[in-house]
C-alpha atoms as a PDB file:
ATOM      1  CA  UNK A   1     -50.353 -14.528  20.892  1.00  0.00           C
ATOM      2  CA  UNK A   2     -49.791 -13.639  24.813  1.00  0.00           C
ATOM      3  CA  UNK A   3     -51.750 -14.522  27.500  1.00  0.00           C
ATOM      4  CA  UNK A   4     -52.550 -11.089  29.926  1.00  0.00           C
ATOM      5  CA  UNK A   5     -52.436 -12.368  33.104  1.00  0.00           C
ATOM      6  CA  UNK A   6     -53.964  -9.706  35.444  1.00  0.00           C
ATOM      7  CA  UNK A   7     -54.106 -10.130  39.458  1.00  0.00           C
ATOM      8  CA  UNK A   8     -56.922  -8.943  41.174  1.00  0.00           C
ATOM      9  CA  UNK A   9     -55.421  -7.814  43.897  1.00  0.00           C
ATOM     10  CA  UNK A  10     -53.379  -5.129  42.372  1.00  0.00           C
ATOM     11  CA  UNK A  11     -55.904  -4.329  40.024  1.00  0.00           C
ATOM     12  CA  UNK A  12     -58.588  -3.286  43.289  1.00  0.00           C
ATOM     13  CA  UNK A  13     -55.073  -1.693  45.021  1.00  0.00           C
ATOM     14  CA  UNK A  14     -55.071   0.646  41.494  1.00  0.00           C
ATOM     15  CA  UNK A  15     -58.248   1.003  41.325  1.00  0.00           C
ATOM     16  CA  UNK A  16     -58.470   2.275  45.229  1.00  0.00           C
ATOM     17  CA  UNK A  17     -55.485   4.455  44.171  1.00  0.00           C
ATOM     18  CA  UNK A  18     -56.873   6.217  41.633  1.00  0.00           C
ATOM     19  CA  UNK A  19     -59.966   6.763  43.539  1.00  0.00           C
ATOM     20  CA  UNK A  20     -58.139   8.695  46.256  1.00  0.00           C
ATOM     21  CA  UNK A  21     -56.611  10.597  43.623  1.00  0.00           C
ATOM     22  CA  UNK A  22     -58.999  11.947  42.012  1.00  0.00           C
ATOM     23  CA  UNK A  23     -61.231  12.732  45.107  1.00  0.00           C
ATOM     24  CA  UNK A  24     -60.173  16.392  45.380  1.00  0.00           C
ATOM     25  CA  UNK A  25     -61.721  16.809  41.460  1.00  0.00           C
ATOM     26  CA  UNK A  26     -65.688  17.478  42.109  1.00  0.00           C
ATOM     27  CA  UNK A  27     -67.087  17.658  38.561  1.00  0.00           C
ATOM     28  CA  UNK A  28     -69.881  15.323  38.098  1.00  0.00           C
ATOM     29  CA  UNK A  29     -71.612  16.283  34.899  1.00  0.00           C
ATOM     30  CA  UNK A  30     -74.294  13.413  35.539  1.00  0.00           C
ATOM     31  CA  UNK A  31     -75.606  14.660  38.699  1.00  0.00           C
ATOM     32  CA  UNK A  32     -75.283  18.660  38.733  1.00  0.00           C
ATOM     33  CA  UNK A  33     -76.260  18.664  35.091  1.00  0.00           C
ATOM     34  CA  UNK A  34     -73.293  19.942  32.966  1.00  0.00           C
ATOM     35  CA  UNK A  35     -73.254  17.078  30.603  1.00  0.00           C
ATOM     36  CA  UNK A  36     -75.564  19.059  28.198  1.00  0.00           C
ATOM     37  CA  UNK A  37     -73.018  22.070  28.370  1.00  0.00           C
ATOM     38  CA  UNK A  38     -70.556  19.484  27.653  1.00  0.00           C
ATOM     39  CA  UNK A  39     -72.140  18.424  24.672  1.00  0.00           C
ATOM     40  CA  UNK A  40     -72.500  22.039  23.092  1.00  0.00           C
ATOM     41  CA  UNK A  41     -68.963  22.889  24.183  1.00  0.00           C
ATOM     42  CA  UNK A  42     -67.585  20.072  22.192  1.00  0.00           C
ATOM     43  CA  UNK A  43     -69.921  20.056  19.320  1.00  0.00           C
ATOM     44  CA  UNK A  44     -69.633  24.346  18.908  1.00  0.00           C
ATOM     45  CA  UNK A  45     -65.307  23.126  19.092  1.00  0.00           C
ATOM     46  CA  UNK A  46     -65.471  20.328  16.458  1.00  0.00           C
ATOM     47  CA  UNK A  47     -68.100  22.594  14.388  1.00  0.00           C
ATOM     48  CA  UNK A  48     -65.101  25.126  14.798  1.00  0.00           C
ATOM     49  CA  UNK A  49     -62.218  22.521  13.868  1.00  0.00           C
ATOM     50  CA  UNK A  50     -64.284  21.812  10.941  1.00  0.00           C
ATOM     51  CA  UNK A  51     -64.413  25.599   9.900  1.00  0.00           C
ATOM     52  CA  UNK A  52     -60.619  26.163  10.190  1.00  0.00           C
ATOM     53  CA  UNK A  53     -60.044  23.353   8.290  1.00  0.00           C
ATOM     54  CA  UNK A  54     -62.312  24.136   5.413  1.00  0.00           C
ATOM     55  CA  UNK A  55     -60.833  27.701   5.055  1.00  0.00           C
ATOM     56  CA  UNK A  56     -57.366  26.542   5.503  1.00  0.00           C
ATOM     57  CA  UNK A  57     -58.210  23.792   2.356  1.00  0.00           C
ATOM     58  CA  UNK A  58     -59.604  27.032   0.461  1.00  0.00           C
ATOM     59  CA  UNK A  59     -56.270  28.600   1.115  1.00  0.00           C
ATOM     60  CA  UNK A  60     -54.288  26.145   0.240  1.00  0.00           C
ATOM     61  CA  UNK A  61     -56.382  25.574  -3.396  1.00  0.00           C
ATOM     62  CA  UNK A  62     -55.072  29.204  -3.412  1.00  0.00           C
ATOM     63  CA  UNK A  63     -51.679  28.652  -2.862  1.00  0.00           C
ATOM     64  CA  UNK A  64     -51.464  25.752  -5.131  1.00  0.00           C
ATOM     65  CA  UNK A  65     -53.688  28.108  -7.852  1.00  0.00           C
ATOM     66  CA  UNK A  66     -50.760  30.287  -7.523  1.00  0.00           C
ATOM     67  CA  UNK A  67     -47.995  28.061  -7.691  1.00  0.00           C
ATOM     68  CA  UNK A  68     -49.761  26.074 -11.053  1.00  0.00           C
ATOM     69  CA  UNK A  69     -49.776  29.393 -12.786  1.00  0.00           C
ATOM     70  CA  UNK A  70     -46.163  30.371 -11.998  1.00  0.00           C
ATOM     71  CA  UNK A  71     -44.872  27.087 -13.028  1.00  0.00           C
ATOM     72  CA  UNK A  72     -46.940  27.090 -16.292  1.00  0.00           C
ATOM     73  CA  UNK A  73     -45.440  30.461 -16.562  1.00  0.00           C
ATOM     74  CA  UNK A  74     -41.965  29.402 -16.428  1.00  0.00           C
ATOM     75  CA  UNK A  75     -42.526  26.431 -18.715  1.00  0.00           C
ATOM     76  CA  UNK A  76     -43.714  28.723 -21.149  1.00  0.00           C
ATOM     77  CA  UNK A  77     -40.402  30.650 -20.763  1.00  0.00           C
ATOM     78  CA  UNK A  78     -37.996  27.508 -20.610  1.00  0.00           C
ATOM     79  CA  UNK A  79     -39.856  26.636 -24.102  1.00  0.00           C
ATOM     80  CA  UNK A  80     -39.185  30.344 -25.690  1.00  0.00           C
ATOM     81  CA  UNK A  81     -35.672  29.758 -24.745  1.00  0.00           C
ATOM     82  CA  UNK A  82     -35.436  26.578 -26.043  1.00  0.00           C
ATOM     83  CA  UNK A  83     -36.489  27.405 -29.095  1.00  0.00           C
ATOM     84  CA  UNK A  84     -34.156  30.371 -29.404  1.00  0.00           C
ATOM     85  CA  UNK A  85     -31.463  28.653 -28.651  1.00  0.00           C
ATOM     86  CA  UNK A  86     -32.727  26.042 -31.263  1.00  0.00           C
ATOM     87  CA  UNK A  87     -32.352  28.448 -33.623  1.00  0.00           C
ATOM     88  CA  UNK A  88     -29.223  29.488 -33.059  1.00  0.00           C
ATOM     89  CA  UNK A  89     -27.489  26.373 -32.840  1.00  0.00           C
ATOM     90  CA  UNK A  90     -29.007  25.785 -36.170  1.00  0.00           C
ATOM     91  CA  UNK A  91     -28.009  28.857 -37.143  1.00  0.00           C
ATOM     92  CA  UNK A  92     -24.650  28.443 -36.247  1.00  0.00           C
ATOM     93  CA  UNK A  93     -24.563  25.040 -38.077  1.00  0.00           C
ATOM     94  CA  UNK A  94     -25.107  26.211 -41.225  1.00  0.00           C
ATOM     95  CA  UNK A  95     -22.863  29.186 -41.030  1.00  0.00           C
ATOM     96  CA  UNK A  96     -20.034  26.404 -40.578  1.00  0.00           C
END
């Protein structure tokens, strides 16, 4: 395991630096009271999220539906030809 060695110094020098940085943003939910309208944004977005994901799982249970009943289809088919083809191979064998 490493040891993190972290200088103060440059740790209050980033810290100041960020600070200037980010004094031209002016959105303090805590004191102009947005946080609430926060909340509902991101709740209404994940209650959203969760909707598109739901109907694109019904979708794909569609798809897959689908897909199950085309390849039981074609398995069906593979199997008529097999036995056909059974048949005449046996056929042919006993016209030898």
């Amino acid at each position: 395991m490493k040891k993190v060695l972290i200088h103060s110094g440059k740790m209050e020098n980033h810290s100041i630096a960020m600070k200037n940085s980010l004094e031209g943003l002016h959105y303090s939910p805590y004191e102009t009271g947005n946080m609430q309208g926060c909340q509902s944004n991101s709740i209404d977005q994940l209650r959203d999220s969760i909707l598109n994901m739901i109907e694109g799982l019904e979708y794909f249970v569609k798809v897959t539906q689908t897909d199950a009943g085309r390849i039981e289809r074609l398995g069906e088919l593979f199997e008529q030809q097999d036995k056909s083809l059974g048949q005449r191979m046996q056929g042919l064998k006993k016209a030898k």
